[in-house]
Protein backbone atom coordinates (compact mmCIF):
# COMPACT_ATOMS: atom_id res chain seq x y z
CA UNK A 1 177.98 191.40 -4.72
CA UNK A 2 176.28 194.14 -2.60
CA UNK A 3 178.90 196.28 -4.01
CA UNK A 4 178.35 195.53 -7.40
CA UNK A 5 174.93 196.44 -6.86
CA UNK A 6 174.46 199.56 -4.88
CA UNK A 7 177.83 201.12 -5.71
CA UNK A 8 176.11 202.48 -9.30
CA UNK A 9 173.40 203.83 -7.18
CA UNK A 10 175.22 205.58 -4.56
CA UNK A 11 176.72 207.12 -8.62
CA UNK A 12 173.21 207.92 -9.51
CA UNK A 13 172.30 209.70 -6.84
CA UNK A 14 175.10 211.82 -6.78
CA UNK A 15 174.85 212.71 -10.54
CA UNK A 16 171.18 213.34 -10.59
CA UNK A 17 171.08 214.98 -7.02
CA UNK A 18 172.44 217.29 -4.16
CA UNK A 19 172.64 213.85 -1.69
CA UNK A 20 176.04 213.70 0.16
CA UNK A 21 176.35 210.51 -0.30
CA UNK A 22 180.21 210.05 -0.04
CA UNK A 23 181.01 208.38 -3.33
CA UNK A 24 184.91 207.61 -3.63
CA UNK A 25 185.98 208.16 -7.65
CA UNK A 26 183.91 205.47 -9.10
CA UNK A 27 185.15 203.13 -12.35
CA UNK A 28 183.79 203.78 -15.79
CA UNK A 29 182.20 200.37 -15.20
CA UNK A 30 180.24 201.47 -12.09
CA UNK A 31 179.27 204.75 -13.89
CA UNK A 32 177.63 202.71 -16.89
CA UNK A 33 175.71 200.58 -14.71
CA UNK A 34 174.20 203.38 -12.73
CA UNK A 35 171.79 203.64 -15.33
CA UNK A 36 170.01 200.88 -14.41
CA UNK A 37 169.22 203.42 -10.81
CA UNK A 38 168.08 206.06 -12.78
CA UNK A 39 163.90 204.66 -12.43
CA UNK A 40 164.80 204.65 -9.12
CA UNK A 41 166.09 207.85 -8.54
CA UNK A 42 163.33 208.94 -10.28
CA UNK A 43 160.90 207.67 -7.30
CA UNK A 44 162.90 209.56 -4.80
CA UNK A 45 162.15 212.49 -6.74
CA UNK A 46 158.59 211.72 -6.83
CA UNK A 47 158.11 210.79 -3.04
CA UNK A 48 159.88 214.54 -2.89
CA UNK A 49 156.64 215.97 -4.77
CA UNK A 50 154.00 214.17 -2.81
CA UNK A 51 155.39 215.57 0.47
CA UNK A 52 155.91 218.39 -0.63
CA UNK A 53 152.40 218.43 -1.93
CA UNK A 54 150.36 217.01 1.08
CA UNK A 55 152.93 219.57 3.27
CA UNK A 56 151.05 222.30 1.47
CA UNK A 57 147.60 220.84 1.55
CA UNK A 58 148.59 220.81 5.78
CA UNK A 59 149.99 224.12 6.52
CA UNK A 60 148.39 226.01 4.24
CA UNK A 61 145.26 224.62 3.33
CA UNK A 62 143.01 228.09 2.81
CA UNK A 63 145.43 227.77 -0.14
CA UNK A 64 145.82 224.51 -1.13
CA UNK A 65 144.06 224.64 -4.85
CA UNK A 66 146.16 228.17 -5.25
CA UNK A 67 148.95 228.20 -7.64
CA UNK A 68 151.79 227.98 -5.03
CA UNK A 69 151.96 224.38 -4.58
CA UNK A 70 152.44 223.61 -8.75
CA UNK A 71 155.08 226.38 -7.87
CA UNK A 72 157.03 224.33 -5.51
CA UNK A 73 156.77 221.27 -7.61
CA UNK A 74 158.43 222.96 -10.41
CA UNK A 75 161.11 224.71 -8.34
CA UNK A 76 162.06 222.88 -5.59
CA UNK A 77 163.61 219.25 -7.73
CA UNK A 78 164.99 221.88 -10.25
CA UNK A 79 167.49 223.03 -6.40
CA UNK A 80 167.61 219.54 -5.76
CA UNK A 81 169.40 218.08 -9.23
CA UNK A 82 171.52 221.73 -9.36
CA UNK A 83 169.62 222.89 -12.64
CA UNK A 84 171.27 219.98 -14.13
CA UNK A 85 168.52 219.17 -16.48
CA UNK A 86 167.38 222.97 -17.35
CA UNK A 87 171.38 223.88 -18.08
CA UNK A 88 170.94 220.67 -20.39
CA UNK A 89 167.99 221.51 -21.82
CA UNK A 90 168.83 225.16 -22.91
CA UNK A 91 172.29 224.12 -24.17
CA UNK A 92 170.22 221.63 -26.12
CA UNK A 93 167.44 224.58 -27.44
CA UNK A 94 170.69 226.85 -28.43
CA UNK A 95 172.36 224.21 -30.51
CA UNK A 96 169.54 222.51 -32.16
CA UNK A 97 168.16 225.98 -33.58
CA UNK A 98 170.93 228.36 -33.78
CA UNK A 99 173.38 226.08 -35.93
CA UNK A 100 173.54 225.03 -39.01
CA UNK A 101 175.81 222.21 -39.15
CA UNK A 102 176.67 219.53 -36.73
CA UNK A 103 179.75 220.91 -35.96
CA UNK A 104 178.52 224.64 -35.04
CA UNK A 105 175.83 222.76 -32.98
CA UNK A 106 178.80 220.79 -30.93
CA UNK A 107 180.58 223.87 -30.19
CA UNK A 108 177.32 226.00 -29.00
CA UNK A 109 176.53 223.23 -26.86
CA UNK A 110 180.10 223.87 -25.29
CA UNK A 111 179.26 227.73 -24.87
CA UNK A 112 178.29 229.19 -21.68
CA UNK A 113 176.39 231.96 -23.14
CA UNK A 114 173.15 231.59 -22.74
CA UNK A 115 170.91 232.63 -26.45
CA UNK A 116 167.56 233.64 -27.13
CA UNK A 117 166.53 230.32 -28.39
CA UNK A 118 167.77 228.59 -24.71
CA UNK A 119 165.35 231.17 -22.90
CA UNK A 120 162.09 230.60 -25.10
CA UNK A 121 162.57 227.08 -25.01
CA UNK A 122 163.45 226.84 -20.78
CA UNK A 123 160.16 228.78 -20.70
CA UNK A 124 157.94 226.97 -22.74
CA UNK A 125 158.88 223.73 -20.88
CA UNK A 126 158.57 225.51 -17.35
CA UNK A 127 155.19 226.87 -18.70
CA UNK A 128 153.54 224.00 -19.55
CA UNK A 129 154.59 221.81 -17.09
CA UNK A 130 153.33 224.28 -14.67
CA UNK A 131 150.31 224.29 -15.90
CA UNK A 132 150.27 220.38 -16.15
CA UNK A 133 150.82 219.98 -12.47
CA UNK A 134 148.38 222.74 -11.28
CA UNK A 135 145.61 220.61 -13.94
CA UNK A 136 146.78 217.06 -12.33
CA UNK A 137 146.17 217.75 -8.69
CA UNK A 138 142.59 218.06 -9.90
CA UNK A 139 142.30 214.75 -11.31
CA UNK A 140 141.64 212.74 -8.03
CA UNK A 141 145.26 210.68 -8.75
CA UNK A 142 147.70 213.11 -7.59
CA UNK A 143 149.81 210.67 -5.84
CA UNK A 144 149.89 208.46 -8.31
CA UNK A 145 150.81 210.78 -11.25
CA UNK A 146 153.46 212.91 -8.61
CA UNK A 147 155.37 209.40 -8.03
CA UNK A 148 155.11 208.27 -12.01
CA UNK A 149 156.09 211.14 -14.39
CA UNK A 150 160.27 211.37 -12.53
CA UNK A 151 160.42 207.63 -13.01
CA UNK A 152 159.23 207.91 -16.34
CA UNK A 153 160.91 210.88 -17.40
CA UNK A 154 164.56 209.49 -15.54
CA UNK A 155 164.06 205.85 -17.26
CA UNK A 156 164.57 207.68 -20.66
CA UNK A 157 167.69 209.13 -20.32
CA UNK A 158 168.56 205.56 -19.21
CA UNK A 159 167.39 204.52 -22.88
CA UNK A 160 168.90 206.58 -24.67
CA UNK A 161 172.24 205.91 -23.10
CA UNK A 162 172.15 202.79 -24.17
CA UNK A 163 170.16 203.07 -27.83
CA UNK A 164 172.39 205.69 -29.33
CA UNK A 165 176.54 206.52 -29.12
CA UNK A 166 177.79 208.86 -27.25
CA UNK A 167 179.43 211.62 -29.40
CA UNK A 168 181.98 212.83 -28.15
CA UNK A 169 185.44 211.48 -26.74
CA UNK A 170 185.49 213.08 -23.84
CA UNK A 171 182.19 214.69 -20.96
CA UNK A 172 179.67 213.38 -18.89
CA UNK A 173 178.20 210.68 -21.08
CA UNK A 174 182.02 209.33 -22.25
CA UNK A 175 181.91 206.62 -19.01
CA UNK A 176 178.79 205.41 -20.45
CA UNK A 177 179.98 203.82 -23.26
CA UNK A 178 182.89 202.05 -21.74
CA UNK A 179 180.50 200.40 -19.78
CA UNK A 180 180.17 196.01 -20.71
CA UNK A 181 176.85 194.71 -21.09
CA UNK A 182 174.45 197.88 -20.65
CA UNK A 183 171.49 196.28 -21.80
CA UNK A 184 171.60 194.28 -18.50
CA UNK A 185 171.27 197.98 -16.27
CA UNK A 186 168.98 198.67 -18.88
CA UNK A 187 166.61 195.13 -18.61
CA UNK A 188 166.49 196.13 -14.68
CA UNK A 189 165.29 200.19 -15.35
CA UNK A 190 163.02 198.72 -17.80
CA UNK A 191 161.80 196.12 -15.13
CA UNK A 192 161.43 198.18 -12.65
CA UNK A 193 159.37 201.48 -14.78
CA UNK A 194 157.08 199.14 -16.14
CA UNK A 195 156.75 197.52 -12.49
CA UNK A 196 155.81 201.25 -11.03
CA UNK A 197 153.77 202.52 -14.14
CA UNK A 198 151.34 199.44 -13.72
CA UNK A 199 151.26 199.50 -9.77
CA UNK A 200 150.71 203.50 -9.40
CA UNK A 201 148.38 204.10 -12.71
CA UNK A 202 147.42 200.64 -14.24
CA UNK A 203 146.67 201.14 -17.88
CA UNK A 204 146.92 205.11 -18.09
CA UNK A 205 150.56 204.53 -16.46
CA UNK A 206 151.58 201.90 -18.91
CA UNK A 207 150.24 203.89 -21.70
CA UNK A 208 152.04 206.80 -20.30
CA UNK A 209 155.49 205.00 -20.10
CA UNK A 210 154.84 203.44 -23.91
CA UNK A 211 154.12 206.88 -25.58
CA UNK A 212 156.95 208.72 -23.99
CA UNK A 213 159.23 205.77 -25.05
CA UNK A 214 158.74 205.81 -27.57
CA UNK A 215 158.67 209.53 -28.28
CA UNK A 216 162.42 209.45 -26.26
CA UNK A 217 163.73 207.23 -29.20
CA UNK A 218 162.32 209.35 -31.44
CA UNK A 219 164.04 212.83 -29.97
CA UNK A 220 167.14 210.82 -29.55
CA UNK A 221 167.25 209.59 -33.60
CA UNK A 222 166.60 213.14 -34.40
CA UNK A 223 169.40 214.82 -32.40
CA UNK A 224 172.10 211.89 -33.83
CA UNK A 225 171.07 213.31 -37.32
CA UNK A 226 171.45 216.76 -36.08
CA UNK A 227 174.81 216.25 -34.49
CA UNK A 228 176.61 214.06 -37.08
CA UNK A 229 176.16 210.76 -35.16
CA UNK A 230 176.21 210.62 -31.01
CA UNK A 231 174.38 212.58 -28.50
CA UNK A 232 175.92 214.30 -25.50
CA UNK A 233 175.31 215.48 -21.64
CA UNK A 234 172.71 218.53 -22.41
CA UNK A 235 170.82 215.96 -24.65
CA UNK A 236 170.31 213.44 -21.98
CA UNK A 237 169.16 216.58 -19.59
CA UNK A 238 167.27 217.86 -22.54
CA UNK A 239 165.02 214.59 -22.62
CA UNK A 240 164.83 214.09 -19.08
CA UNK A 241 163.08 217.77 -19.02
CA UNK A 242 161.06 217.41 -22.19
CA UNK A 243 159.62 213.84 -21.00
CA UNK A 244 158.85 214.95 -17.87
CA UNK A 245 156.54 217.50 -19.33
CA UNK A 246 154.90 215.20 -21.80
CA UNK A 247 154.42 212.86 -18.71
CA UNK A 248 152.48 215.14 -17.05
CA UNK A 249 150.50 216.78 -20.16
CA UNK A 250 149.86 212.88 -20.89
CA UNK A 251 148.92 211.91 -17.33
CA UNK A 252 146.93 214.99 -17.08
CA UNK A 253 144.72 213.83 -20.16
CA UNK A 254 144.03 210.17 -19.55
CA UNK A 255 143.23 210.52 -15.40
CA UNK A 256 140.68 213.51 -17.10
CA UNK A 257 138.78 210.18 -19.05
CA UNK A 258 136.64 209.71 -16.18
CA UNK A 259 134.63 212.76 -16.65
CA UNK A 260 133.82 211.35 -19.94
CA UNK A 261 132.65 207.93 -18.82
CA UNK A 262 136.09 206.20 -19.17
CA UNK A 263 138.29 204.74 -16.52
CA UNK A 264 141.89 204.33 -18.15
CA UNK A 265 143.33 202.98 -14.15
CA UNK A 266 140.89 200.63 -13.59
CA UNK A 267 140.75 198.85 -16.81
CA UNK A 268 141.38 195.04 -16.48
CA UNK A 269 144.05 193.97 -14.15
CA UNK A 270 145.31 197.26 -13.54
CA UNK A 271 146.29 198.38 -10.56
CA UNK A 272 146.13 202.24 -9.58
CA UNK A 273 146.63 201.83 -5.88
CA UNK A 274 147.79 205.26 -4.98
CA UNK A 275 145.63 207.98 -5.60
CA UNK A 276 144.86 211.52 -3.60
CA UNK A 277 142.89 209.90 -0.64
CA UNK A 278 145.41 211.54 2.09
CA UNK A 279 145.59 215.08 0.66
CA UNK A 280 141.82 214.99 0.21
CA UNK A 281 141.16 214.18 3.68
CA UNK A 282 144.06 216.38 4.85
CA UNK A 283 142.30 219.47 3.54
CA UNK A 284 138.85 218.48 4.52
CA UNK A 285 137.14 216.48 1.52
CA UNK A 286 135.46 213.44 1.59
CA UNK A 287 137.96 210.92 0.34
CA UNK A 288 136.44 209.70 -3.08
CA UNK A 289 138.72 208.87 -6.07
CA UNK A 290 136.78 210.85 -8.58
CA UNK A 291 137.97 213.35 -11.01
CA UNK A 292 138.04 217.31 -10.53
CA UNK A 293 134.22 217.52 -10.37
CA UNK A 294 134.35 216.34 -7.24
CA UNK A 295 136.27 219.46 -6.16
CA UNK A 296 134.17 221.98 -8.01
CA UNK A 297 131.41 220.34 -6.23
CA UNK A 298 132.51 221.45 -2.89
């Protein structure tokens, strides 16, 4: 049983990260469930940002509202998953506007070369969610948002796995639909994104993990019509890259309410437990949960 359990995450974390974690060759079956991890990774990801974060706000904190520490955020989980995602994501960019038909797309997404389209795309994504985490930090729910947007962003791949075909015979995604009964992986990803959104952001976290949902089905509909009928590896690294941005551009809006009047975290039963209390104390502030007035105020 234990086995059955953690073997697809000791698969996930070897897929989406540099963690020697010793995996022998594992079965098809075991690679189709580790989708059900892929939330989870997602949080290991995120507790990587916050330390990284408060690690700045410590040792360097003449600098800590400078640009360096968005910097780090942007850079150092790129090292960690081997530029996985961005390799995905420019394959993706290449394909999507430099072919014409489904099948040139399918063989640019096999080329190494890397085109103009893969460049302006990587750094339009890099760009903005740069500037997304340097305009988060400010919001007073750092934590929070830091631990959300990889869970988020790492729970979509795990939808589309299982919404649309894979489409090709052979590559990464091929164990994924050999896989039996993916919707149950799925039902636990799904259980346990909604279970973080709610308990880091309350409403603005739910909302969060609804739009960009949503918005993944979308992408994924719209890149089986563009490649005659399955997706592939760069389009699940694709997503995971372009949802992580919209996470944060998203996040970065709603936790902004409060200088408006409007509390999207607080609302109702909503929970919002983790917000920038230790980095605000850690570089000398008092430790109030308020927006980026409060900073500007100093």
């Amino acid at each position: 049983m234990l086995r059955y359990l953690f073997a697809p995450l000791l698969v996930a974390l070897s897929f989406l990260t540099l963690l020697p974690v010793g995996v022998r060759e594992p079965t098809d079956a075991e690679i189709s469930r580790s989708r059900g991890w892929y939330p989870f990774v997602g949080f290991l990801y995120g507790l990587l940002l916050v330390v990284l974060s408060v690690l700045c706000y410590l040792l360097a904190p003449r600098f800590a509202l400078s640009l360096l520490p968005p910097a780090l955020l942007v850079a150092v989980p790129a090292l960690v998953n081997r530029f996985l995602h961005l390799d995905g994501l420019m394959d993706f960019c290449d394909a999507m506007w430099g072919g014409r038909t489904a099948e040139r797309r399918l063989e640019i997404m096999r080329d190494s070369r890397v085109g103009s389209f893969a460049v302006a795309g990587c750094l339009c994504i890099l760009l903005v969610k740069f500037a997304a985490l340097d305009s988060v930090r400010l919001t007073g729910w750092e934590i929070g948002a830091l631990l959300l947007f990889p869970i988020v962003s790492r729970w979509t791949m795990t939808l589309l796995l299982t919404a649309f075909p894979y489409g090709r015979q052979q590559g990464i995604g091929s164990a994924f639909a050999q896989g039996n009964r993916p919707w149950l992986a799925t039902g636990f990803a799904l259980l346990s994104v909604s279970a973080a959104a709610w308990l880091l952001l309350g409403p603005a976290g739910m909302a969060v993990l609804i739009v960009v949902s949503f918005l993944a089905l979308l992408l994924g509909w719209w890149s089986v019509r563009r490649l005659g009928g399955g997706l592939t590896g760069d389009c699940y690294g694709a997503t995971n890259e372009i949802m992580e941005t919209v996470s944060l551009t998203m996040l970065m809006a709603l936790l902004a309410l409060p200088y408006y009047g409007l509390d999207p975290v607080h609302v109702g039963y909503g929970s919002g437990v983790v917000n920038s209390i230790p980095i605000r104390i850690a570089i000398g502030l008092p430790p109030e949960s308020g927006g980026w007035w409060s900073y500007s105020a100093q």
